[in-house]
N, C-alpha and C. Protein backbone atom coordinates (compact mmCIF):
# COMPACT_ATOMS: atom_id res chain seq x y z
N UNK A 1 18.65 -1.66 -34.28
CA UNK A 1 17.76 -2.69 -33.73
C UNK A 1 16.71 -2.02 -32.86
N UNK A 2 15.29 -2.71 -32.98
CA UNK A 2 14.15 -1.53 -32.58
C UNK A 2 14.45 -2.34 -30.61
N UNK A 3 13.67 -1.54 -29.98
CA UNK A 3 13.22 -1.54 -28.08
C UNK A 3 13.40 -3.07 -27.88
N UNK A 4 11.97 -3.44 -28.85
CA UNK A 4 11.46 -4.89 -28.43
C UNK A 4 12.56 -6.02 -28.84
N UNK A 5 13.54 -5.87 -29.80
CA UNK A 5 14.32 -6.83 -30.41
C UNK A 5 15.38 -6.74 -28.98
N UNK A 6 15.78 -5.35 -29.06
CA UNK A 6 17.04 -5.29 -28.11
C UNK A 6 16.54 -6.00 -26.65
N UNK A 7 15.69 -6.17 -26.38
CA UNK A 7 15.18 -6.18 -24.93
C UNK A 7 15.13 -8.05 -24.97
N UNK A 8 14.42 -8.28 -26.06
CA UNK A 8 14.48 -10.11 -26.52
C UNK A 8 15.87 -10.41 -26.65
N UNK A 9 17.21 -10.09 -27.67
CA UNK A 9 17.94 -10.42 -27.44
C UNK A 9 18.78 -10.30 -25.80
N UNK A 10 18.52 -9.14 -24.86
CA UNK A 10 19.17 -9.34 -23.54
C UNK A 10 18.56 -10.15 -22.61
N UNK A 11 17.03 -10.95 -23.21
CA UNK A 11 16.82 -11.68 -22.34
C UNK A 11 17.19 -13.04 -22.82
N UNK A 12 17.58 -13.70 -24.19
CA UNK A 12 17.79 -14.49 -24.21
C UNK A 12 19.34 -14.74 -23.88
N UNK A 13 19.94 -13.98 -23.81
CA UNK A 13 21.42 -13.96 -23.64
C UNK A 13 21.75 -13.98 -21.69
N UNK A 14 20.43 -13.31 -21.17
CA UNK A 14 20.61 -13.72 -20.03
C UNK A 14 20.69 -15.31 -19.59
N UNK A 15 18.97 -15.67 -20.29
CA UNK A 15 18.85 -17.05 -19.92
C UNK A 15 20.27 -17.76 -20.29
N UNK A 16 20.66 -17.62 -21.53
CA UNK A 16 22.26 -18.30 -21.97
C UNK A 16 23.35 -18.12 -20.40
N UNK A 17 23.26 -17.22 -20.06
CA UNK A 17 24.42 -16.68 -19.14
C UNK A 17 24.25 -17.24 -17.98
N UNK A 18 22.56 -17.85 -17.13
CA UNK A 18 22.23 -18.41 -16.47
C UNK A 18 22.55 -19.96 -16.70
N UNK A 19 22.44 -20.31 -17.81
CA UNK A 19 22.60 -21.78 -17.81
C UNK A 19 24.26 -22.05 -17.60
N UNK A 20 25.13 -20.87 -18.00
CA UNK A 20 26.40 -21.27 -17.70
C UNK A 20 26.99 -20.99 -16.08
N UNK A 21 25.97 -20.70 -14.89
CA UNK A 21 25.95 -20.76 -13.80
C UNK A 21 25.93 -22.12 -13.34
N UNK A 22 24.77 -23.21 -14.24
CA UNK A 22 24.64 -23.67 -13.51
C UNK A 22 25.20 -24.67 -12.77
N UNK A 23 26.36 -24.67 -12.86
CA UNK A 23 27.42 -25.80 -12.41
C UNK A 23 27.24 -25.20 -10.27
N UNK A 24 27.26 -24.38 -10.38
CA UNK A 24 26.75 -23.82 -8.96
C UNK A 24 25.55 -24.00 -8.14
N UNK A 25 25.17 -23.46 -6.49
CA UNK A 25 24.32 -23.88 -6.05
C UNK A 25 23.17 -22.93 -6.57
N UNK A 26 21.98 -22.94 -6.06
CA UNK A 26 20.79 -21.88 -6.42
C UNK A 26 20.99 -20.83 -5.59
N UNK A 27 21.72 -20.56 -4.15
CA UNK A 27 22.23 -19.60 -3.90
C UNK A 27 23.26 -18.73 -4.29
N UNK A 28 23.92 -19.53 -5.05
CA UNK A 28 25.33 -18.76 -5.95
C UNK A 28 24.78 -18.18 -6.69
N UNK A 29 23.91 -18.78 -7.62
CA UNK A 29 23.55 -18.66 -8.67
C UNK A 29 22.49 -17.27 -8.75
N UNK A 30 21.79 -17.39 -8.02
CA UNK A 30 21.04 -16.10 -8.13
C UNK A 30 21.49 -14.82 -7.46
N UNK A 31 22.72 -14.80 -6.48
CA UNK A 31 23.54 -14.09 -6.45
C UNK A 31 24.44 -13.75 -7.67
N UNK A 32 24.58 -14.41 -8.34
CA UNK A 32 25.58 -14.10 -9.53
C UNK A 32 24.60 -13.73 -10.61
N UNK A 33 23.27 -13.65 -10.57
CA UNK A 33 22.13 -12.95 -11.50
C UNK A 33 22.44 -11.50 -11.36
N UNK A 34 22.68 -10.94 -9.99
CA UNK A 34 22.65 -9.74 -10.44
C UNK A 34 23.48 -8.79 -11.52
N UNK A 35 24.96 -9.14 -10.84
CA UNK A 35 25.46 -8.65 -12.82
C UNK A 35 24.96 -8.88 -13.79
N UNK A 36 24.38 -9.82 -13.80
CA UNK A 36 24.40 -10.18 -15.48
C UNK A 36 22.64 -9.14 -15.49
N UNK A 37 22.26 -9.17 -14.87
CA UNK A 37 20.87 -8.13 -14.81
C UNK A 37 21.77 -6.50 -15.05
N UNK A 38 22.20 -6.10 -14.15
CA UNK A 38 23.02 -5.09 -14.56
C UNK A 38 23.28 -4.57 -15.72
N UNK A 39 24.48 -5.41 -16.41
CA UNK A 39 25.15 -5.25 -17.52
C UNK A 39 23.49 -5.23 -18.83
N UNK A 40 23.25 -6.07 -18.64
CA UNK A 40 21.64 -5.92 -19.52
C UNK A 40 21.40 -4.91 -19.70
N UNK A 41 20.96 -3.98 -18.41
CA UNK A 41 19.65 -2.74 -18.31
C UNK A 41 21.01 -1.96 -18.78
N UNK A 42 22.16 -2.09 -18.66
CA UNK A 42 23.01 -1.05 -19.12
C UNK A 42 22.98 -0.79 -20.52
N UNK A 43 23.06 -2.21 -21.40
CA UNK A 43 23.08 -2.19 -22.73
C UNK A 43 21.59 -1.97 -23.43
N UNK A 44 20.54 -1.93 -22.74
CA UNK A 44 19.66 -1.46 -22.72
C UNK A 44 19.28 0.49 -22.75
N UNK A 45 19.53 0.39 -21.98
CA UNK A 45 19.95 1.99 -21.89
C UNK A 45 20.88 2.91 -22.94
N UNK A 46 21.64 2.45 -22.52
CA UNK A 46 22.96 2.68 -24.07
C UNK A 46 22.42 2.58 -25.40
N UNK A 47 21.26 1.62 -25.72
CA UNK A 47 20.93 1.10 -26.86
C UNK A 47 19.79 2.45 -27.20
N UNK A 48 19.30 3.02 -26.35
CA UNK A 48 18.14 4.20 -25.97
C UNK A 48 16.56 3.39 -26.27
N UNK A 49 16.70 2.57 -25.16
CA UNK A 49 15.47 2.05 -25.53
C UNK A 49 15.28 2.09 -23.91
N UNK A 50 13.74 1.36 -23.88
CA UNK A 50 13.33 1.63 -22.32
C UNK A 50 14.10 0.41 -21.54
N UNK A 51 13.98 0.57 -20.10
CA UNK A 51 14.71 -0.38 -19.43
C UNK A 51 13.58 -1.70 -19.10
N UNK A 52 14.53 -3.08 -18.98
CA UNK A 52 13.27 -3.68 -18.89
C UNK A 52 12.61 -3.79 -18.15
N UNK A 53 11.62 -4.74 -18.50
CA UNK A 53 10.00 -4.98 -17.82
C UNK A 53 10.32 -5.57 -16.10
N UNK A 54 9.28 -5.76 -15.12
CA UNK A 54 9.81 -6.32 -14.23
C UNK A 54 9.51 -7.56 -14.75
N UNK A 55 10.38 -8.26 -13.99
CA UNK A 55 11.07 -9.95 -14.27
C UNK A 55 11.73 -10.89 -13.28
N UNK A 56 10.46 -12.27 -13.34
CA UNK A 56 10.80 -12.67 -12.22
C UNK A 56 11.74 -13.99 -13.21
N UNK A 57 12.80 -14.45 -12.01
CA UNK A 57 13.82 -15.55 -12.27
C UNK A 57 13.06 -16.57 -11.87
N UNK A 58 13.20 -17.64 -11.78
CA UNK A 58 12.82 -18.98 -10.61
C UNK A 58 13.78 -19.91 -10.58
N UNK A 59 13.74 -20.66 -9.45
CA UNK A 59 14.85 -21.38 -9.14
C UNK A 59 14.15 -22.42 -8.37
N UNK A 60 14.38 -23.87 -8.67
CA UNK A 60 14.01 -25.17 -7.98
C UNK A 60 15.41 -25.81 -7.37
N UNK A 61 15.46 -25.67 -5.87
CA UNK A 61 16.61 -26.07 -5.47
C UNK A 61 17.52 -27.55 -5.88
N UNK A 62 15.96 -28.32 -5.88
CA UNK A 62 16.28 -29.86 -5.98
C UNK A 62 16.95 -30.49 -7.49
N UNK A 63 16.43 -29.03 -8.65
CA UNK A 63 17.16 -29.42 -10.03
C UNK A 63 18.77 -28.99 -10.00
N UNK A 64 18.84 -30.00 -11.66
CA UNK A 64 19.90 -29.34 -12.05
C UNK A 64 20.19 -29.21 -13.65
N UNK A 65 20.09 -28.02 -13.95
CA UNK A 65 20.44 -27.15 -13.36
C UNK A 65 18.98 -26.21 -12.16
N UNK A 66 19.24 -25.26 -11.59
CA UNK A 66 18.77 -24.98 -10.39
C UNK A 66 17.58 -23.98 -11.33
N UNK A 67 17.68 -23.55 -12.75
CA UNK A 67 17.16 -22.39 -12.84
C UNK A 67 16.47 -22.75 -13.61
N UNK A 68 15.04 -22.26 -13.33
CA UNK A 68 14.03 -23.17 -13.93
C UNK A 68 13.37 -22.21 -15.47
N UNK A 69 13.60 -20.64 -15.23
CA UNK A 69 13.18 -19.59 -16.47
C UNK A 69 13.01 -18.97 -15.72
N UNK A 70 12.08 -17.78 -16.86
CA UNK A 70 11.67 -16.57 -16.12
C UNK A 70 10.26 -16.08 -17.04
N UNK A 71 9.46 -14.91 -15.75
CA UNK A 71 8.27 -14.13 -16.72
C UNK A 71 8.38 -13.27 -16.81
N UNK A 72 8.47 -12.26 -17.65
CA UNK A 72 8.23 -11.02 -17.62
C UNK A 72 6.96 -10.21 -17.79
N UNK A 73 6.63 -9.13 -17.07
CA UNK A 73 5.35 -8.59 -17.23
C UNK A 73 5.19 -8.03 -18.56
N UNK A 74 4.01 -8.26 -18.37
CA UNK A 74 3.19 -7.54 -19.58
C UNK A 74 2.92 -5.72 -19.63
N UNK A 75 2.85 -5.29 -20.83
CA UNK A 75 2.62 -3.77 -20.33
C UNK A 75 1.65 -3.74 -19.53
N UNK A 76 1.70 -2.24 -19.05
CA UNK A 76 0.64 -2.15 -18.27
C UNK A 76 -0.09 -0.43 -18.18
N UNK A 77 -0.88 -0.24 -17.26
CA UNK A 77 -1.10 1.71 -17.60
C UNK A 77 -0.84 1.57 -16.22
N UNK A 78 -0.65 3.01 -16.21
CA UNK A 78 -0.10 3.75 -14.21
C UNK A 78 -1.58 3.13 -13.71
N UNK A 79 -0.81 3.49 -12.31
CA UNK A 79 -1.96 2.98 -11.39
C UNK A 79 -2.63 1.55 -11.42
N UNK A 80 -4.10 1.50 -10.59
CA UNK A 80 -3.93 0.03 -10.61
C UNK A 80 -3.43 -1.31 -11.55
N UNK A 81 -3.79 -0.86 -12.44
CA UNK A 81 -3.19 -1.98 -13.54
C UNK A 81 -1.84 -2.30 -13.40
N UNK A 82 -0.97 -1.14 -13.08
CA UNK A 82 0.50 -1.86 -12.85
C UNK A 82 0.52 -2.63 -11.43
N UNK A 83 -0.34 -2.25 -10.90
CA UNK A 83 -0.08 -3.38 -9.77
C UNK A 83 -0.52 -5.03 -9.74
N UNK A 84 -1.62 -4.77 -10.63
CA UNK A 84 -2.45 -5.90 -10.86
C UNK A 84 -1.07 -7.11 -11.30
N UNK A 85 -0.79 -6.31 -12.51
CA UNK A 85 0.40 -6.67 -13.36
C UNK A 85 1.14 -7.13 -12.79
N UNK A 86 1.89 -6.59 -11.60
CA UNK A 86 3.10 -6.94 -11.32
C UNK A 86 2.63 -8.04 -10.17
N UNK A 87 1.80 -8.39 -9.23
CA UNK A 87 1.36 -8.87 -8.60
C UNK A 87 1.08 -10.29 -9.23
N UNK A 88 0.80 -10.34 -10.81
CA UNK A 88 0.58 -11.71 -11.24
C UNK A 88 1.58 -12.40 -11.25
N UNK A 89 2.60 -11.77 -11.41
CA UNK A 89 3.97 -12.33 -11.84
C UNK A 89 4.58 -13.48 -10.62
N UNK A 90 3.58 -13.47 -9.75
CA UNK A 90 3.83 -14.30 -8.81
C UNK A 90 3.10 -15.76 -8.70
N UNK A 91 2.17 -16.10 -9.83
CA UNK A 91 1.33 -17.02 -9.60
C UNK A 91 2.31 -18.41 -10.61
N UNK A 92 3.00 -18.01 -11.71
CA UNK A 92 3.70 -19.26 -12.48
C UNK A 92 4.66 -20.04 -11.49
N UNK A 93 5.47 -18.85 -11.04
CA UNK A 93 6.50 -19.61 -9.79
C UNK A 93 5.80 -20.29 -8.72
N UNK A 94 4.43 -20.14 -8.41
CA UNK A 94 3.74 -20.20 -7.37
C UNK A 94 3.13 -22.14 -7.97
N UNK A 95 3.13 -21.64 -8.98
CA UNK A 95 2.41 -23.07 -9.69
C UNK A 95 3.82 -24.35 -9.74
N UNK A 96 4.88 -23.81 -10.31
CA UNK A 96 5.89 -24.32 -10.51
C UNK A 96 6.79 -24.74 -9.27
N UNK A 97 6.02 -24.51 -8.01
CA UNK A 97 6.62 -25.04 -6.94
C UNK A 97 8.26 -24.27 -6.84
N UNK A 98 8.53 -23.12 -7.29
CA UNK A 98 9.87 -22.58 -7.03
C UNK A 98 10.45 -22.27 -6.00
N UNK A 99 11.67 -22.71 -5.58
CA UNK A 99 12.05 -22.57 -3.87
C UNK A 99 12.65 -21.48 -3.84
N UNK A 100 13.24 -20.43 -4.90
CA UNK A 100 13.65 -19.48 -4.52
C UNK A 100 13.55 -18.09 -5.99
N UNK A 101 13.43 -17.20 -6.22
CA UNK A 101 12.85 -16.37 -7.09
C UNK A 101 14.09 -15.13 -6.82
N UNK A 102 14.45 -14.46 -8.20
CA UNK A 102 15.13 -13.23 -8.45
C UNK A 102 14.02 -12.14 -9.02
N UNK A 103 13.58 -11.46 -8.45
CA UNK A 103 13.24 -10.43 -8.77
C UNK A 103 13.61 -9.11 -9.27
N UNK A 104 13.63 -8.38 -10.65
CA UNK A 104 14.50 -7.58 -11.06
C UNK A 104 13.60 -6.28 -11.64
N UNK A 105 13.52 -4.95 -10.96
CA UNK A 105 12.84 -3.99 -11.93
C UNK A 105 13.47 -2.60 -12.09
N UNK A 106 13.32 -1.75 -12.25
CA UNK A 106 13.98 -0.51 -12.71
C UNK A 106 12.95 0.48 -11.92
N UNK A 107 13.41 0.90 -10.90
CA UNK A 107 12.98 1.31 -9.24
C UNK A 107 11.56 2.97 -9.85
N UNK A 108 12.48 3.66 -10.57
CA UNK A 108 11.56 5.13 -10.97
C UNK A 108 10.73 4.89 -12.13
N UNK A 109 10.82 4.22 -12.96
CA UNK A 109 9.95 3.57 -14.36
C UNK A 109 8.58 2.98 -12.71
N UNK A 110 9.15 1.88 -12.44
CA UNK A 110 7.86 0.84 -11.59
C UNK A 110 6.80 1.70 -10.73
N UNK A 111 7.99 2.82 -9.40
CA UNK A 111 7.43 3.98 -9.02
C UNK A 111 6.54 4.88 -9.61
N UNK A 112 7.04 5.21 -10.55
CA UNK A 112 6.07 6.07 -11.35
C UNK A 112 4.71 5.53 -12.24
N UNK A 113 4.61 4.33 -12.29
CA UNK A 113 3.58 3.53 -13.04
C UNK A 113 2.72 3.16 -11.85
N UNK A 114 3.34 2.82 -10.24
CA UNK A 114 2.38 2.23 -9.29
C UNK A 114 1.71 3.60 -8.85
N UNK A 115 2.73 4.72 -8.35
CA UNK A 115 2.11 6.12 -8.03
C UNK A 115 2.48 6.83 -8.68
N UNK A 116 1.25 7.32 -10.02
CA UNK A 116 1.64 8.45 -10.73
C UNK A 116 1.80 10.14 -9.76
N UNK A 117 1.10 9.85 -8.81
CA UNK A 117 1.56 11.45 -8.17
C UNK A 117 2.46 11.49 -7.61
N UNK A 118 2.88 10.78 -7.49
CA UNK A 118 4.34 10.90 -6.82
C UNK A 118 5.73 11.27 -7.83
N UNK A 119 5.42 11.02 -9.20
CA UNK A 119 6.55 10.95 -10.00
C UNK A 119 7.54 10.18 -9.53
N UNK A 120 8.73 10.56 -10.55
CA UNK A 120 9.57 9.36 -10.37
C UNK A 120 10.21 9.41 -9.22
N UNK A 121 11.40 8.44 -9.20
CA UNK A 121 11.94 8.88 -7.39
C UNK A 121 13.74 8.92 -8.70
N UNK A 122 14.43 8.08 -7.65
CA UNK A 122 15.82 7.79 -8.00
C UNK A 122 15.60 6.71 -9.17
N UNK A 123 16.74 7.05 -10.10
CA UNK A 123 17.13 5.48 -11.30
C UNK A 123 17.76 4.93 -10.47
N UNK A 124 17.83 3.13 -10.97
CA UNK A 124 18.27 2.06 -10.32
C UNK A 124 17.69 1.13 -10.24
N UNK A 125 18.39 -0.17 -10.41
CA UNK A 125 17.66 -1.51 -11.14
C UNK A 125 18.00 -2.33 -9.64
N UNK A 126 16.71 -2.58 -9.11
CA UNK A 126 16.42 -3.38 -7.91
C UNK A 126 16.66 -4.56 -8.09
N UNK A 127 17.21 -5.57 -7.70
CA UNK A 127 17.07 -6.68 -7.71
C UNK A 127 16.50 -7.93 -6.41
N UNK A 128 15.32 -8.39 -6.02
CA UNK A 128 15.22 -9.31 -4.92
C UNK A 128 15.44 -10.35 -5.40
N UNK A 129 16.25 -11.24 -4.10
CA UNK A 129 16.86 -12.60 -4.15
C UNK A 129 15.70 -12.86 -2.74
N UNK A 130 15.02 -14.16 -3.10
CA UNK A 130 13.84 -14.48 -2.34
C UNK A 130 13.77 -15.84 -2.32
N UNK A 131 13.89 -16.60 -0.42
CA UNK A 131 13.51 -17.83 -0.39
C UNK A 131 12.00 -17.77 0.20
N UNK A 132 11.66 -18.69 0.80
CA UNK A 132 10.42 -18.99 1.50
C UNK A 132 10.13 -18.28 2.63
N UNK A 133 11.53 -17.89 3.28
CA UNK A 133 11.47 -17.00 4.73
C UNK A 133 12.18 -16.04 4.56
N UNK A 134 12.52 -15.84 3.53
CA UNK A 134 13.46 -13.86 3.65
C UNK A 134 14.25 -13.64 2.30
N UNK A 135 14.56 -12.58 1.95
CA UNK A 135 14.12 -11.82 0.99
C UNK A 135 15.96 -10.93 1.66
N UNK A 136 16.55 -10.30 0.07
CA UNK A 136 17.23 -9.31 0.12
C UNK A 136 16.89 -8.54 -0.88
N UNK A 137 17.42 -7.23 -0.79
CA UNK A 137 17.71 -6.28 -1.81
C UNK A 137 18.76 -5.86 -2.14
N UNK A 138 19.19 -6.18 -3.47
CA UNK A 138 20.55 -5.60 -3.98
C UNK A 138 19.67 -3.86 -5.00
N UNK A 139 20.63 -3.06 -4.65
CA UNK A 139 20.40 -1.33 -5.36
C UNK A 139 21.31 -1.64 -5.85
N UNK A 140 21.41 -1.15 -6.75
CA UNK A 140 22.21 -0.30 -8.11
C UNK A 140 22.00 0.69 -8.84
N UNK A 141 22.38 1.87 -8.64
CA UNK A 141 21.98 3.07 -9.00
C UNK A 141 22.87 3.67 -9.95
N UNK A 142 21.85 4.02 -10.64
CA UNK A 142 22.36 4.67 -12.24
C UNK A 142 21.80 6.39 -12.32
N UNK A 143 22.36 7.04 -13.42
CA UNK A 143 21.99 7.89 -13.89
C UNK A 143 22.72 8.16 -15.62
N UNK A 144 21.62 8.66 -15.88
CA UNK A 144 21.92 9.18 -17.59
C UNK A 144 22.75 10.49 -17.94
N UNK A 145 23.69 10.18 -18.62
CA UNK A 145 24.61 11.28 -18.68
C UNK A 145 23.56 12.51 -19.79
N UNK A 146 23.92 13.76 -19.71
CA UNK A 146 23.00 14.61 -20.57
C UNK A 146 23.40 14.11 -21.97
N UNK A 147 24.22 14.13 -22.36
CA UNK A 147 24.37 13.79 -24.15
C UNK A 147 24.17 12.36 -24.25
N UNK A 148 23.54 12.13 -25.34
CA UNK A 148 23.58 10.77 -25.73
C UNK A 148 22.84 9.79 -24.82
N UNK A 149 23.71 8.66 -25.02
CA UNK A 149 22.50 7.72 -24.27
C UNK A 149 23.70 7.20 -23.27
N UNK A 150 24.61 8.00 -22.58
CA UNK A 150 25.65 7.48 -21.87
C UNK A 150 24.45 7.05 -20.20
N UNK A 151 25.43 6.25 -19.31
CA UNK A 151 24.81 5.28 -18.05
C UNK A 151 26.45 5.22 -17.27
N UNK A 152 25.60 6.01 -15.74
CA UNK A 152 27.26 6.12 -15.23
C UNK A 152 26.04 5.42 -14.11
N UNK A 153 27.16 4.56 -13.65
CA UNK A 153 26.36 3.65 -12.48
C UNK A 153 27.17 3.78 -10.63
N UNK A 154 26.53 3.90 -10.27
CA UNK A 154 27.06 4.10 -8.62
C UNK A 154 27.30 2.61 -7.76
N UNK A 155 27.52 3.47 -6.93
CA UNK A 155 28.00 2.31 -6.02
C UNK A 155 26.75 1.33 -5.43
N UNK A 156 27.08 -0.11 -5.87
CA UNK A 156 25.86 -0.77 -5.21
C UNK A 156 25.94 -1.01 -3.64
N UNK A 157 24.80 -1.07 -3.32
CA UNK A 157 24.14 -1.61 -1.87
C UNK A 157 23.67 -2.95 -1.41
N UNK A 158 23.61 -3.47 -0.47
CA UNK A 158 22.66 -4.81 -0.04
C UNK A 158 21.70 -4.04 0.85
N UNK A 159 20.19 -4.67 1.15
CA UNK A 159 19.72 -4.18 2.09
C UNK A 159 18.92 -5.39 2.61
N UNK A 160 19.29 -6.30 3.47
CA UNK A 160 18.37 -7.69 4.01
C UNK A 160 17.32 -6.89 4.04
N UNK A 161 15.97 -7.90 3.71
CA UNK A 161 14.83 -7.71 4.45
C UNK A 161 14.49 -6.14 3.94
N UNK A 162 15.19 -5.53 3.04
CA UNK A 162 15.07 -4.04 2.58
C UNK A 162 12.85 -4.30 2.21
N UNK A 163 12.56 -2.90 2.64
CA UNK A 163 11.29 -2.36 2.11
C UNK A 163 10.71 -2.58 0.56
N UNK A 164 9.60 -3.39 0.48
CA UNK A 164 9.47 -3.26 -1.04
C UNK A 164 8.12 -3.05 -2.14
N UNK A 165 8.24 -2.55 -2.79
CA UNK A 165 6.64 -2.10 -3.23
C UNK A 165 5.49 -3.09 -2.98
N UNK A 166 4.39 -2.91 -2.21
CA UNK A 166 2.92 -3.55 -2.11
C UNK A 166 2.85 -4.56 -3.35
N UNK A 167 3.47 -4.60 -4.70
CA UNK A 167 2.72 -5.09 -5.71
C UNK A 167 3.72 -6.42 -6.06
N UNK A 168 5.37 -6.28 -5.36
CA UNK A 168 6.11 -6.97 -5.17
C UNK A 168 5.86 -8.05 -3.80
N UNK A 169 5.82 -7.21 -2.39
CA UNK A 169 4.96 -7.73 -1.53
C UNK A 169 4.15 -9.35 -1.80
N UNK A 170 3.41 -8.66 -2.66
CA UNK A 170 2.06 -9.49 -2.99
C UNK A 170 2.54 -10.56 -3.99
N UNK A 171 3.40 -10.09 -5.06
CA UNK A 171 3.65 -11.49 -5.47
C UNK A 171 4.65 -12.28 -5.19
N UNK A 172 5.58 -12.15 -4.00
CA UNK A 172 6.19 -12.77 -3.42
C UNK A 172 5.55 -13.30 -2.51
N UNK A 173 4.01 -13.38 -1.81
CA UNK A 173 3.15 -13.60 -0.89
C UNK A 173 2.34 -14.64 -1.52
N UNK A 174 2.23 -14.82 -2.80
CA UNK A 174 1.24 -15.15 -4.05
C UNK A 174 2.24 -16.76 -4.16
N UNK A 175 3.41 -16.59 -4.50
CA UNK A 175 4.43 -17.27 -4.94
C UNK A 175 4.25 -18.22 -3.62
N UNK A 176 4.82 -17.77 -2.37
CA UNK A 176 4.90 -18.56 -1.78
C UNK A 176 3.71 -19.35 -0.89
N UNK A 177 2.53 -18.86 -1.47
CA UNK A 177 1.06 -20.08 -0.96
C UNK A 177 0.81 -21.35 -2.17
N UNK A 178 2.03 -21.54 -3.12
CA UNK A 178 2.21 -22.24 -3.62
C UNK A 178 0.67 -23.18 -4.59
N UNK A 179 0.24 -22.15 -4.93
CA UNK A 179 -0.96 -22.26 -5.61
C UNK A 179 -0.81 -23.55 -6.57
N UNK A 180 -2.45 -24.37 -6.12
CA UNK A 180 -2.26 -25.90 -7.21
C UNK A 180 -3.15 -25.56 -8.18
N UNK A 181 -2.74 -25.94 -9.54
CA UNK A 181 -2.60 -25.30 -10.64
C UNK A 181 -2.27 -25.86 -11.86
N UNK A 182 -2.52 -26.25 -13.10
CA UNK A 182 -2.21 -26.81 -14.22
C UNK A 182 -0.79 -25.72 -15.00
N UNK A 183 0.17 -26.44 -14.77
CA UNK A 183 1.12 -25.82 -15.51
C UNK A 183 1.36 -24.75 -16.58
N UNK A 184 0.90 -26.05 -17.61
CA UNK A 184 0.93 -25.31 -19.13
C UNK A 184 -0.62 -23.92 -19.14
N UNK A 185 -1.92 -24.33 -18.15
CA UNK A 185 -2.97 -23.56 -18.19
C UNK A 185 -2.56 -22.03 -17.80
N UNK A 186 -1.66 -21.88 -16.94
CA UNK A 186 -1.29 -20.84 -15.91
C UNK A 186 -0.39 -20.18 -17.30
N UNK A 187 0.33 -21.04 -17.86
CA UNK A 187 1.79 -20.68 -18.66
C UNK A 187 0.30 -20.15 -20.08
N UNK A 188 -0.34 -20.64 -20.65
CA UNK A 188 -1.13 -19.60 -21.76
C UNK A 188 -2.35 -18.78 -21.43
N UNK A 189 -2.62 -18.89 -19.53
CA UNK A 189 -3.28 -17.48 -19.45
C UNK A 189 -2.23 -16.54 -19.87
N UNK A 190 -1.05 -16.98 -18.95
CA UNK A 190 -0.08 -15.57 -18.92
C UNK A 190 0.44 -14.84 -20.26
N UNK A 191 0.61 -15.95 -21.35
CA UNK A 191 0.94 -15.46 -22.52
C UNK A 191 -0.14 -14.89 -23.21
N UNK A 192 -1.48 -15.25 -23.25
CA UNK A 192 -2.99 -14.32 -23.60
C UNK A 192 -2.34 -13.14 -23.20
N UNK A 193 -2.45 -12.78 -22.18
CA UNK A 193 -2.33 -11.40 -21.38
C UNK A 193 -0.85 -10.80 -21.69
N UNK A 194 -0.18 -11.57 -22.35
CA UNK A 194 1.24 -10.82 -23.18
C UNK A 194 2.51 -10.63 -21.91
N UNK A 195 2.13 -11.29 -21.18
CA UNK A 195 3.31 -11.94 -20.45
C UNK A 195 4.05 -12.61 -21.18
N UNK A 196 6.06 -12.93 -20.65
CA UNK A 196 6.74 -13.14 -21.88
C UNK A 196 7.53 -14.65 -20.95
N UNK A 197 7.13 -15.67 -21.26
CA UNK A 197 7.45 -17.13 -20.59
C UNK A 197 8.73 -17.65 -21.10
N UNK A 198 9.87 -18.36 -20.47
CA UNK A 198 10.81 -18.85 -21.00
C UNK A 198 11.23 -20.05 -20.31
N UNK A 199 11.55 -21.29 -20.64
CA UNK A 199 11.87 -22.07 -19.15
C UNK A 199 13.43 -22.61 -20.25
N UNK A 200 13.82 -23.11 -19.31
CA UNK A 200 15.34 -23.29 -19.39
C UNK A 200 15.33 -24.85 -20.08
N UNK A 201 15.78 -24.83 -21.14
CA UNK A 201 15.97 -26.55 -21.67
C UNK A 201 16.96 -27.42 -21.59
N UNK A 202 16.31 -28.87 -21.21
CA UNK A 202 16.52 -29.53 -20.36
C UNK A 202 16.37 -30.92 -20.96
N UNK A 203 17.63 -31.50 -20.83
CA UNK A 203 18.43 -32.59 -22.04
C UNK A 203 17.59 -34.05 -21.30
């Protein structure tokens, strides 16, 4: 199975895995995103394809279920463009009135695309859990075994209020000025520009 298939099937199997959360609150619930983000970028990896794109969750407290979809970025080239990029990813949730957002990217891939001189740093799939007034960081740190496409994963971290890239910053800053906005208009700029839209269906 080629990059792009494997990467579509772990996101639709996420969204599946999310909807069977949703018997829970939107705080459970996007706490309990992070495994299932995990286990993904793992089978991702394993599969030897790239890890995924950054990807925002959204969450409307007042529904139910709580989880409203997700976007994923579009490619992008190092330097400004990945910031541009990742910075948009904040305007659908922003439109969609979302009270709380999972943020998920793969820490040395993002690093190395925002500052190419810097090269990469550490592997490890970041995850922010984000309301209106504060923000965590869950780490999870990986590394690639030399043969094959093996993934030995370390011990995870929390870090409240943890430090986070300018381009994340911004669209968590973007998100929450709650921009007024035509829904579906916002939802086929983003897909023009090859952003990847999904919303959760709803009986």
């Amino acid at each position: 199975m080629g990059g792009a298939h494997v990467l579509q099937a772990f996101l639709s199997v996420l969204a599946r895995t999310l909807l069977g959360m949703a018997r829970s609150g939107v705080a459970e619930v996007a706490a309990d995103l992070a495994p299932a983000l995990v286990a993904g970028a793992d089978q991702l990896l394993r599969a030897g394809t790239s890890v995924p794109p950054v990807t925002v969750h959204m969450f409307c407290a007042d529904l139910d279920p709580p989880y409203v979809g997700y976007v994923a970025c579009r490619p992008f080239e190092a330097g400004r463009d990945a910031a541009t990029a990742v910075g948009l990813l904040g305007r659908l949730p922003s439109v969609v009135a979302a009270t709380h957002l999972v943020v998920a990217w793969e820490y040395s891939a993002l690093r190395a695309a925002l500052e190419p001189a810097l090269g990469r740093g550490p592997t490890g799939l970041a995850v922010v859990e984000a309301s209106f007034d504060e923000h965590l960081v869950r780490w999870f740190p990986f590394r690639r075994m030399a043969r094959g496409n093996g993934v030995e994963w370390g011990r995870s971290r929390v870090h409240p209020g943890g430090a986070l890239p300018l381009p994340v910053e911004y669209l968590l800053s973007s998100w929450r000025s709650l921009i007024v906005d035509d829904v579906a208009a916002t939802v086929e700029m983003l897909e023009r520009a090859a952003y990847r839209v999904r919303w959760t269906a709803r009986s």
